[in-house]
N, C-alpha and C. Protein backbone atom coordinates (compact mmCIF):
# COMPACT_ATOMS: atom_id res chain seq x y z
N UNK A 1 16.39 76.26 102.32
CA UNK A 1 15.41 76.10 103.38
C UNK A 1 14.11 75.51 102.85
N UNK A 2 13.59 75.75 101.89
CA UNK A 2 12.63 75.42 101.10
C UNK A 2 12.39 73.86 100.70
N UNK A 3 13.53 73.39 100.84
CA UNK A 3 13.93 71.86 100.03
C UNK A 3 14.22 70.82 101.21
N UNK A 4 13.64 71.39 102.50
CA UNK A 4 13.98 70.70 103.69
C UNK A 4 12.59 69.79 103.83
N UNK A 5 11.44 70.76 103.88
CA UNK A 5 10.59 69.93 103.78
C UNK A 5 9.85 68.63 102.74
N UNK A 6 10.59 68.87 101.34
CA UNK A 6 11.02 68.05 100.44
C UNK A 6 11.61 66.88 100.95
N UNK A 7 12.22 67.36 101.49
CA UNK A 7 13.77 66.03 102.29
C UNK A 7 13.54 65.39 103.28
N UNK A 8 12.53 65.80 104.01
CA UNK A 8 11.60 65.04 105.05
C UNK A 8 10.64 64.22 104.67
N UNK A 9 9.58 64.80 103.55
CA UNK A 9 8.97 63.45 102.98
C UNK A 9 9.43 62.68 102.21
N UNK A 10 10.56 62.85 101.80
CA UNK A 10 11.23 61.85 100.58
C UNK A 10 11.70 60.83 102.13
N UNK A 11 12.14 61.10 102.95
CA UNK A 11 12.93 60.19 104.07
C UNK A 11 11.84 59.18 104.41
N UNK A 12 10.54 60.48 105.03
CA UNK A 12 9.57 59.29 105.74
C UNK A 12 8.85 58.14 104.57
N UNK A 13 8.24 58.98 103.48
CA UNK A 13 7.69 57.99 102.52
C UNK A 13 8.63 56.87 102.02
N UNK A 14 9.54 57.01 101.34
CA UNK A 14 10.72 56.28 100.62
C UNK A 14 10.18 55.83 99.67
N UNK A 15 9.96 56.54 98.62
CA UNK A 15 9.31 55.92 97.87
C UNK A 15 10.35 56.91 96.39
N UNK A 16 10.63 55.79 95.65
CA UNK A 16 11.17 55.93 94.22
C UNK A 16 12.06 54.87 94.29
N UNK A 17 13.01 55.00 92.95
CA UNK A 17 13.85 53.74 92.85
C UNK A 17 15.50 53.82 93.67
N UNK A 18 15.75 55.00 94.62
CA UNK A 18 16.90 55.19 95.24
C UNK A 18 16.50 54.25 96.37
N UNK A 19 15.55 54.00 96.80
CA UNK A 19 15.15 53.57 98.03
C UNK A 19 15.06 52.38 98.15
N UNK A 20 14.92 51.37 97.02
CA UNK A 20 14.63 49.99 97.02
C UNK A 20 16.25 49.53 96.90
N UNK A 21 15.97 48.53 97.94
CA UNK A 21 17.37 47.56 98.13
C UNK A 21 18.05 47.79 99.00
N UNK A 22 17.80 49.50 99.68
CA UNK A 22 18.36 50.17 100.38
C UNK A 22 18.93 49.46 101.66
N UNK A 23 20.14 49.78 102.14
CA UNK A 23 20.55 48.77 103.87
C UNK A 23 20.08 49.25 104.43
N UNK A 24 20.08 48.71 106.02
CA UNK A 24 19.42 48.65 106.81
C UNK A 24 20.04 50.16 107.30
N UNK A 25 21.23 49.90 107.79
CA UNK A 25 21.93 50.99 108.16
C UNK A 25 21.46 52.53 107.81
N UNK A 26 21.91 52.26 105.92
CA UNK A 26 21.65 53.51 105.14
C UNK A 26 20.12 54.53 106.00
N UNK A 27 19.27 53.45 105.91
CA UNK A 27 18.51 53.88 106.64
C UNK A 27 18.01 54.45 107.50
N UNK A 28 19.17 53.76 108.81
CA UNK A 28 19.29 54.37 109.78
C UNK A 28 19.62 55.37 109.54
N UNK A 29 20.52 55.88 109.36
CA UNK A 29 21.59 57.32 108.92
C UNK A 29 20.64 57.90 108.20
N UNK A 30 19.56 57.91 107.79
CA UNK A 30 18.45 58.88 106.57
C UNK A 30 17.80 59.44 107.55
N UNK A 31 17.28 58.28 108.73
CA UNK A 31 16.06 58.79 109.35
C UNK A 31 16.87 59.53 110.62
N UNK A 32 18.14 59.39 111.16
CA UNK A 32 19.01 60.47 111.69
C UNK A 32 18.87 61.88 111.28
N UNK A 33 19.12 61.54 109.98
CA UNK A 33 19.46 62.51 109.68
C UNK A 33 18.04 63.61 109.29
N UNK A 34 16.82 62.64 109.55
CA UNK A 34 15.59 63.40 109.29
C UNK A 34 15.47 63.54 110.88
N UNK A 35 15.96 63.36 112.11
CA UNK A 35 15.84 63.58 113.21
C UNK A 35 16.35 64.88 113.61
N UNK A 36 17.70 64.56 112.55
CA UNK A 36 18.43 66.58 112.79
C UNK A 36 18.02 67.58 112.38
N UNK A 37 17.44 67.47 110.93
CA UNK A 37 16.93 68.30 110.35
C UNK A 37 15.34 68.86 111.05
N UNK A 38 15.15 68.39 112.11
CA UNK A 38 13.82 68.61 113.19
C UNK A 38 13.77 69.45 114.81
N UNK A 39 15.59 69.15 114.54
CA UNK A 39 16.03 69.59 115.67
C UNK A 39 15.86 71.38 115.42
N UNK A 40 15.64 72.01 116.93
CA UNK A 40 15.57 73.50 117.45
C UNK A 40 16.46 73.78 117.22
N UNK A 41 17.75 73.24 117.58
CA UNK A 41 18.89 74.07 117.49
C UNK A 41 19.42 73.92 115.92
N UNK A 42 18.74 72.94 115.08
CA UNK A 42 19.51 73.38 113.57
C UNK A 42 18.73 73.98 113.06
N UNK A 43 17.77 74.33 113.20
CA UNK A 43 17.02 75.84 112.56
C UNK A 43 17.08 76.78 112.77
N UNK A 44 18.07 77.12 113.82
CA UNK A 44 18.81 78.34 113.86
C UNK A 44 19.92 78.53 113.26
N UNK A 45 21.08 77.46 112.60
CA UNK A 45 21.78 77.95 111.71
C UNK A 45 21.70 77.21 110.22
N UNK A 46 21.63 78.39 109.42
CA UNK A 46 21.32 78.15 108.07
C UNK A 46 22.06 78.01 107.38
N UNK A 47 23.33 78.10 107.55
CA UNK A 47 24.80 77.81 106.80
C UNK A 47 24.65 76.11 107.05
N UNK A 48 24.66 75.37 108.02
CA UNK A 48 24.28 74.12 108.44
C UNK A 48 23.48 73.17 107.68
N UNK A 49 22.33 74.03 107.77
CA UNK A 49 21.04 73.26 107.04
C UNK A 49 21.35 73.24 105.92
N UNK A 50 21.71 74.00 104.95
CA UNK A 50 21.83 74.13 103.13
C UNK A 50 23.71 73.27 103.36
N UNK A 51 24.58 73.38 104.31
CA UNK A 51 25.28 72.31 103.74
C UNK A 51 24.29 70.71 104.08
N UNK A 52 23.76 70.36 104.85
CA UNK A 52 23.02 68.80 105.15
C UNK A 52 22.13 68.58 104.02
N UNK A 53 21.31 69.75 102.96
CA UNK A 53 20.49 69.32 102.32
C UNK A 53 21.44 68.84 100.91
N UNK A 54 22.31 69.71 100.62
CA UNK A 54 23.15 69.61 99.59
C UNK A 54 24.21 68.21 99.72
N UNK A 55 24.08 68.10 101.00
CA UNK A 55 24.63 66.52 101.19
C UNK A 55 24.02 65.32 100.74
N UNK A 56 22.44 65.56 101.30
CA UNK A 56 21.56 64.84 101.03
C UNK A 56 21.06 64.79 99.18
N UNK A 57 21.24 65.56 98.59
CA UNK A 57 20.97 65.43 97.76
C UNK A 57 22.20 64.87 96.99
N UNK A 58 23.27 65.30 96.85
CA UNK A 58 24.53 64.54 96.72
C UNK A 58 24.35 63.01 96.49
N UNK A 59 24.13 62.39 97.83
CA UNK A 59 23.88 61.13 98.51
C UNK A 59 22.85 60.54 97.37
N UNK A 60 21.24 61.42 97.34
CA UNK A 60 20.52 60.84 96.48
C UNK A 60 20.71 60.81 94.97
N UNK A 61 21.57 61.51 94.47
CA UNK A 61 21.92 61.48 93.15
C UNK A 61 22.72 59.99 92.81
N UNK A 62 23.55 59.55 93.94
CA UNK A 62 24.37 58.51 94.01
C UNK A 62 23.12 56.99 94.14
N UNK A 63 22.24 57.45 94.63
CA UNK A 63 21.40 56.53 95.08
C UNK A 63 21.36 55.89 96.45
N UNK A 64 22.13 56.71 97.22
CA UNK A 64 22.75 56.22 98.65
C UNK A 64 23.53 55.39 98.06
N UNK A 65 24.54 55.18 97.76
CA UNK A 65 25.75 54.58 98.00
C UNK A 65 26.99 55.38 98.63
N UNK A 66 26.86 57.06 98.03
CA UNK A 66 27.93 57.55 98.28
C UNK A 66 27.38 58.51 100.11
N UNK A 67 27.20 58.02 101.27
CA UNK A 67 26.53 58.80 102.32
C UNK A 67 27.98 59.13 102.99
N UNK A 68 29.28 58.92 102.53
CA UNK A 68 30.05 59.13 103.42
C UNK A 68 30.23 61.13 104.24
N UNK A 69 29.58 61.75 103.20
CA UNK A 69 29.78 63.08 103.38
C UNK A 69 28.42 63.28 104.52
N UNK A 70 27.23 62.46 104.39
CA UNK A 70 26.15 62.43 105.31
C UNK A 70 26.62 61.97 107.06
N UNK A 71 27.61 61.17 106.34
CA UNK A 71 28.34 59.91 107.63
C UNK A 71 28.78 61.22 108.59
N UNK A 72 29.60 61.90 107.78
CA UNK A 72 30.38 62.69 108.22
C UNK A 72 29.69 64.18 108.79
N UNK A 73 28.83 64.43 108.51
CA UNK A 73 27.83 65.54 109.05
C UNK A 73 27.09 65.01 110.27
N UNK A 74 26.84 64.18 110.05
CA UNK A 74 26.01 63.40 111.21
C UNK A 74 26.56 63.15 112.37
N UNK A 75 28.34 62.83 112.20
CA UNK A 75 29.23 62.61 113.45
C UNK A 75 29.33 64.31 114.02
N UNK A 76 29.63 65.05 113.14
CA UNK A 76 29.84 66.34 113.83
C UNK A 76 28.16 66.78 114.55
N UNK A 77 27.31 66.45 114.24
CA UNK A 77 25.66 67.34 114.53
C UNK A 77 25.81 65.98 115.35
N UNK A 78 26.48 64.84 116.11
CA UNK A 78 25.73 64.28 117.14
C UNK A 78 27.12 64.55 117.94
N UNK A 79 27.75 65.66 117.71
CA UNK A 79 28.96 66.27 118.91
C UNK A 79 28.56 67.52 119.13
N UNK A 80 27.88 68.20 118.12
CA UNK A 80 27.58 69.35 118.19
C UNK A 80 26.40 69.94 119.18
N UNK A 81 25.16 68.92 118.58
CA UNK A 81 23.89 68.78 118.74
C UNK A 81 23.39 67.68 119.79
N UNK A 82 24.17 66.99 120.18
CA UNK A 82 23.77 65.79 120.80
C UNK A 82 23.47 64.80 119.93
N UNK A 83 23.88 63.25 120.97
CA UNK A 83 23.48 62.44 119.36
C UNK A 83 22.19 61.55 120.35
N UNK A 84 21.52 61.43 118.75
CA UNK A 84 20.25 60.84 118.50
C UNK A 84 20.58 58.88 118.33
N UNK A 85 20.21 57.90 120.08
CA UNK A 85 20.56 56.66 119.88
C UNK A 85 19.52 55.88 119.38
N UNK A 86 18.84 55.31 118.64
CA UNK A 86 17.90 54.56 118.69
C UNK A 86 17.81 53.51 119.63
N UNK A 87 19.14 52.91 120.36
CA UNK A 87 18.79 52.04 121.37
C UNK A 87 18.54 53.05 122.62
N UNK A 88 18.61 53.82 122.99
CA UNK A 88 18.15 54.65 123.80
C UNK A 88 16.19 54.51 123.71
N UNK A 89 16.21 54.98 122.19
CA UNK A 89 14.51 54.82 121.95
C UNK A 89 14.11 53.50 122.60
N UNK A 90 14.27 52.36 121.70
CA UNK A 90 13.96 51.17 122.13
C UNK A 90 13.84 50.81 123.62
N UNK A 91 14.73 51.30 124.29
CA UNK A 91 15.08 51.02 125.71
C UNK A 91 13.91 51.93 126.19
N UNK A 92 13.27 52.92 126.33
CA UNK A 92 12.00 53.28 126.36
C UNK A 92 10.97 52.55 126.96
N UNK A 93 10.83 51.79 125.17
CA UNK A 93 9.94 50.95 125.15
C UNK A 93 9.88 49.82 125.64
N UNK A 94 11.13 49.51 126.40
CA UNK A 94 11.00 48.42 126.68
C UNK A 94 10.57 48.02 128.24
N UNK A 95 10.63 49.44 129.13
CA UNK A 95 10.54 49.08 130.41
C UNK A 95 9.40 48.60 131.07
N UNK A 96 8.99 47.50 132.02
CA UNK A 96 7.95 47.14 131.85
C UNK A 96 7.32 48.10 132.60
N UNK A 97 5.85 48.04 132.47
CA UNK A 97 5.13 48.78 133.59
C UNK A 97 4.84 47.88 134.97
N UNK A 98 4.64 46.42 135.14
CA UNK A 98 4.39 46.13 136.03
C UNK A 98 5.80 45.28 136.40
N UNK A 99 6.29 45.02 137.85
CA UNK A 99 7.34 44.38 138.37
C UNK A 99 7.15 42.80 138.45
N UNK A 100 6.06 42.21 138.87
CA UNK A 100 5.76 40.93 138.70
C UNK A 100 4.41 40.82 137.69
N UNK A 101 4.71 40.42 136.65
CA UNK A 101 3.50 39.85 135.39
C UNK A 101 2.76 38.68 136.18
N UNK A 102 3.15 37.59 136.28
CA UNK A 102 2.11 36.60 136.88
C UNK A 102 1.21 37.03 137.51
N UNK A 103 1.61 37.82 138.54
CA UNK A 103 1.04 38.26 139.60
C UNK A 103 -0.22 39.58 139.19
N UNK A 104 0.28 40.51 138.05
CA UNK A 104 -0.31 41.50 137.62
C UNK A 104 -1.33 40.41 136.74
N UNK A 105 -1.23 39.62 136.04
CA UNK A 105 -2.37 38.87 135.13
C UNK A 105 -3.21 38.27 136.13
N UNK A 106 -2.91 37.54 137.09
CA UNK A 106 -4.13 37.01 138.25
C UNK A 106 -4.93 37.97 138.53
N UNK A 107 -4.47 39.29 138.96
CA UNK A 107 -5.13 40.22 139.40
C UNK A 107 -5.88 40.74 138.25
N UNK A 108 -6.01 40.59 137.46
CA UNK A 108 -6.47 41.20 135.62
C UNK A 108 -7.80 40.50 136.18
N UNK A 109 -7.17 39.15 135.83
CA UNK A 109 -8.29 37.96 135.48
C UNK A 109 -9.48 38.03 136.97
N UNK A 110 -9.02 38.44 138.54
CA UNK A 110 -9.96 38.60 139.06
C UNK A 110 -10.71 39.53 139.50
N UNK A 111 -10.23 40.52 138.59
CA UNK A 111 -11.15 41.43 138.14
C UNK A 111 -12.24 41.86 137.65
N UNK A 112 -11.82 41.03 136.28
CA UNK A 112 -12.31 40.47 135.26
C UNK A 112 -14.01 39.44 135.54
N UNK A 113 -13.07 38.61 136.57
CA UNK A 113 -14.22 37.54 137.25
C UNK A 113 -15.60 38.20 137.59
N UNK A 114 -15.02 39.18 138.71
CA UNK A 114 -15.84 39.64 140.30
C UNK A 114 -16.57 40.61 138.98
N UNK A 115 -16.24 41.21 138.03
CA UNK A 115 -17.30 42.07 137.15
C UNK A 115 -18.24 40.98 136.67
N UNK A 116 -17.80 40.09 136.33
CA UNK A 116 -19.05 39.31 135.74
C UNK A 116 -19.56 38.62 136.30
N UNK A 117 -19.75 38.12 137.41
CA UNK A 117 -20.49 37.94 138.92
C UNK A 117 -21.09 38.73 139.33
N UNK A 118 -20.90 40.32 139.15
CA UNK A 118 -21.73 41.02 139.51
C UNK A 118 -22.93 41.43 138.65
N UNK A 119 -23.84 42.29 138.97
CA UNK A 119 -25.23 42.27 138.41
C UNK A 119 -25.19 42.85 137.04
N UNK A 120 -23.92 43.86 137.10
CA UNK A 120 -23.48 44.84 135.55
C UNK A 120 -23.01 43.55 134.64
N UNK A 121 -22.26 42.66 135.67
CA UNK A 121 -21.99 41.78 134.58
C UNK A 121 -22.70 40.55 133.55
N UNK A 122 -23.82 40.35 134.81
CA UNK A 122 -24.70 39.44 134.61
C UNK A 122 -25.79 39.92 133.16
N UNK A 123 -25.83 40.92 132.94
CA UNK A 123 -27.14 42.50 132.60
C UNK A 123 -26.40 42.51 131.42
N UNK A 124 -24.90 42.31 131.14
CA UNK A 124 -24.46 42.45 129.89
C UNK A 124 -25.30 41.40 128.66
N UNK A 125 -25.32 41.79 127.22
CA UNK A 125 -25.86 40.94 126.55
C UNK A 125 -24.99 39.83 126.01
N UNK A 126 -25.59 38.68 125.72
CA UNK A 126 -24.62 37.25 126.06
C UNK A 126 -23.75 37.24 124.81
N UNK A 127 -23.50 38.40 123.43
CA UNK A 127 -22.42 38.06 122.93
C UNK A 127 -21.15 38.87 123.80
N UNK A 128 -21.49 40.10 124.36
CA UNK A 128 -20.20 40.73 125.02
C UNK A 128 -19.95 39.34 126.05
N UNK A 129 -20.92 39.09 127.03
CA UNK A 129 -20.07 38.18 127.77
C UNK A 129 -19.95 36.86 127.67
N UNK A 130 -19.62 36.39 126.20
CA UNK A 130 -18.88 35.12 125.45
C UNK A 130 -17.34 35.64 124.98
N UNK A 131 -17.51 37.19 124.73
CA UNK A 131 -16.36 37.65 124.46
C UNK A 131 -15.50 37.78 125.49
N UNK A 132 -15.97 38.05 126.81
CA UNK A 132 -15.29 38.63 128.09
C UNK A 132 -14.80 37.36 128.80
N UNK A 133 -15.33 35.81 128.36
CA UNK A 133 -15.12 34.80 128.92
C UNK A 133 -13.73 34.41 128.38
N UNK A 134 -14.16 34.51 126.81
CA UNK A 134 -13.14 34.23 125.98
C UNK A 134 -11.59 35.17 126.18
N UNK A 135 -11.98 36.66 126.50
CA UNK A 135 -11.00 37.27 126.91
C UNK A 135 -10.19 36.92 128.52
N UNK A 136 -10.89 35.94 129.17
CA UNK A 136 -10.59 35.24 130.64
C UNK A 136 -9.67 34.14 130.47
N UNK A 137 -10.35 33.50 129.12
CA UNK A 137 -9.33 32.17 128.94
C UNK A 137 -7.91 32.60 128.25
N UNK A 138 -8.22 33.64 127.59
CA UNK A 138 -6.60 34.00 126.83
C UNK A 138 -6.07 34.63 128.51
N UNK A 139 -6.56 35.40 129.41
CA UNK A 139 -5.48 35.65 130.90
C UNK A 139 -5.00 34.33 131.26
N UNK A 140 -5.67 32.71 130.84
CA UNK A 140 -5.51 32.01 131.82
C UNK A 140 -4.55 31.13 130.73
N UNK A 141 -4.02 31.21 129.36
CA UNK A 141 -3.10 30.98 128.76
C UNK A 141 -1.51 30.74 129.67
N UNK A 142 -0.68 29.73 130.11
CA UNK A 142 0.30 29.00 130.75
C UNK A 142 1.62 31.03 130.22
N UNK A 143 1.68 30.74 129.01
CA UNK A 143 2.14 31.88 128.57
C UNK A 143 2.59 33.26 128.26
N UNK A 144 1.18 33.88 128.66
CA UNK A 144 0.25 34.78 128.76
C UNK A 144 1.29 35.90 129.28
N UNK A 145 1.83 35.52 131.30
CA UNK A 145 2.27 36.27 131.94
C UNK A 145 3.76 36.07 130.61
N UNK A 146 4.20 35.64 130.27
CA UNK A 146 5.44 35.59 129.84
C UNK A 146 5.88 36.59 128.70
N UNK A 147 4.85 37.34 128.10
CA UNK A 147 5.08 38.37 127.30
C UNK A 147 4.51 39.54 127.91
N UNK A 148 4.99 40.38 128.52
CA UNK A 148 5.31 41.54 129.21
C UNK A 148 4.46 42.37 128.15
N UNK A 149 5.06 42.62 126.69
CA UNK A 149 4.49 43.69 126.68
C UNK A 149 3.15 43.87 125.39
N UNK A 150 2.70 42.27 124.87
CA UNK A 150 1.52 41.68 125.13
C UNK A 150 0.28 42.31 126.15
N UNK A 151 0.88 41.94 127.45
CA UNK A 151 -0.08 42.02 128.76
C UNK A 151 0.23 43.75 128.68
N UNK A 152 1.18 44.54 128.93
CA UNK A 152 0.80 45.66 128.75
C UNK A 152 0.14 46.48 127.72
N UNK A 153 -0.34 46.06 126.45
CA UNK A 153 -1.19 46.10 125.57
C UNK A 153 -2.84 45.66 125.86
N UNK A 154 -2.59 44.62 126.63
CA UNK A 154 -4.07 43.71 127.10
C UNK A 154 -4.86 45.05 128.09
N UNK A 155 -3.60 44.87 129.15
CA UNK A 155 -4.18 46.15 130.36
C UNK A 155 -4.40 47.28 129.66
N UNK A 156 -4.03 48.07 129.00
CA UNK A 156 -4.02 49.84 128.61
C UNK A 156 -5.47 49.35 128.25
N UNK A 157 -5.93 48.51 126.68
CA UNK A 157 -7.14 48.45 126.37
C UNK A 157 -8.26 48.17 127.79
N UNK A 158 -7.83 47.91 128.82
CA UNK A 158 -8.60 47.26 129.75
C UNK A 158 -9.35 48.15 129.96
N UNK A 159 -8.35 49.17 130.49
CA UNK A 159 -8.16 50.60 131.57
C UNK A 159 -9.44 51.27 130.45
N UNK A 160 -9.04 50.98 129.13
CA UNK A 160 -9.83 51.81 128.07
C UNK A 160 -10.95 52.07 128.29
N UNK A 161 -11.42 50.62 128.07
CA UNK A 161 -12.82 50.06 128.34
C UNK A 161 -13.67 50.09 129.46
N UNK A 162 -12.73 49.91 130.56
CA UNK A 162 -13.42 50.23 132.19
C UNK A 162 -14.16 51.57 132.01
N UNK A 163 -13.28 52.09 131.61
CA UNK A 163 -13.56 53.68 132.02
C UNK A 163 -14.91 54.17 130.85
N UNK A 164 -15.60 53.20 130.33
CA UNK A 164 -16.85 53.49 129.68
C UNK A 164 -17.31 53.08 130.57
């Protein structure tokens, strides 16, 4: 139990010479397997945990080449435990927040406008609003709407800033 938290920063850092060269995969299957070792339900059995660490260490003695015994723990704890997809994660991230982008960036940009037409906007000092112009011409980029989640990065900071 002791050597778990050992086994968690050796995963997240990666740092020594087992780790360089390492596949992509291998990888995957490390940071799985640092996903299980986090899980509620495997810290309730301890027969479990001391076989996965003793795997893991196994594995690292080999240098990750030999993970088939990891392979194999990992298939049973994602039948057991549920399994952990990373395209599941990704898919997350990927949904947009707004349904039409073009349409959500016009509305940015005349926002954007009608503030600096107004008297708060006018009152600002002239490097913020060289910046805020400049931030008008990147909305008005041909492009712009075409990266989704770009523009949902642009807006969150927007929302940020409004709200000072």
């Amino acid at each position: 139990m002791e050597r778990i938290p050992q086994i968690k920063i050796e995963i997240t850092e990666k740092k020594g010479k087992e780790w360089l060269g390492l596949q992509m995969t291998t990888e995957k299957q490390l940071e799985s397997l640092l996903w299980y070792l986090e899980h509620p339900k495997l810290q309730e059995n301890a027969k479990l945990l001391e076989e996965i660490t003793e795997l893991y260490f196994i594995a690292k003695a080999s240098g990750f080449t030999k993970m088939e015994g990891i392979i194999r723990k990992l298939d049973q704890l994602s039948i057991t435990l549920g399994k952990f997809d990373y395209a599941e994660e990704e898919e997350i991230e990927k949904k947009p927040k707004f349904l039409n982008y073009p349409q959500a960036v016009k509305e940015l940009r005349s926002k954007i406008e009608i503030l600096m037409q107004s008297p708060y906007g006018t009152s600002l000092p002239e490097t913020t609003q060289k910046s805020i112009i400049n931030f008008i011409n990147y909305l008005n980029h041909p492009d712009f709407a075409k990266k989704p989640k770009l523009f949902d990065d642009v807006y969150e900071k927007y929302e940020e800033v409004k709200s000072f």
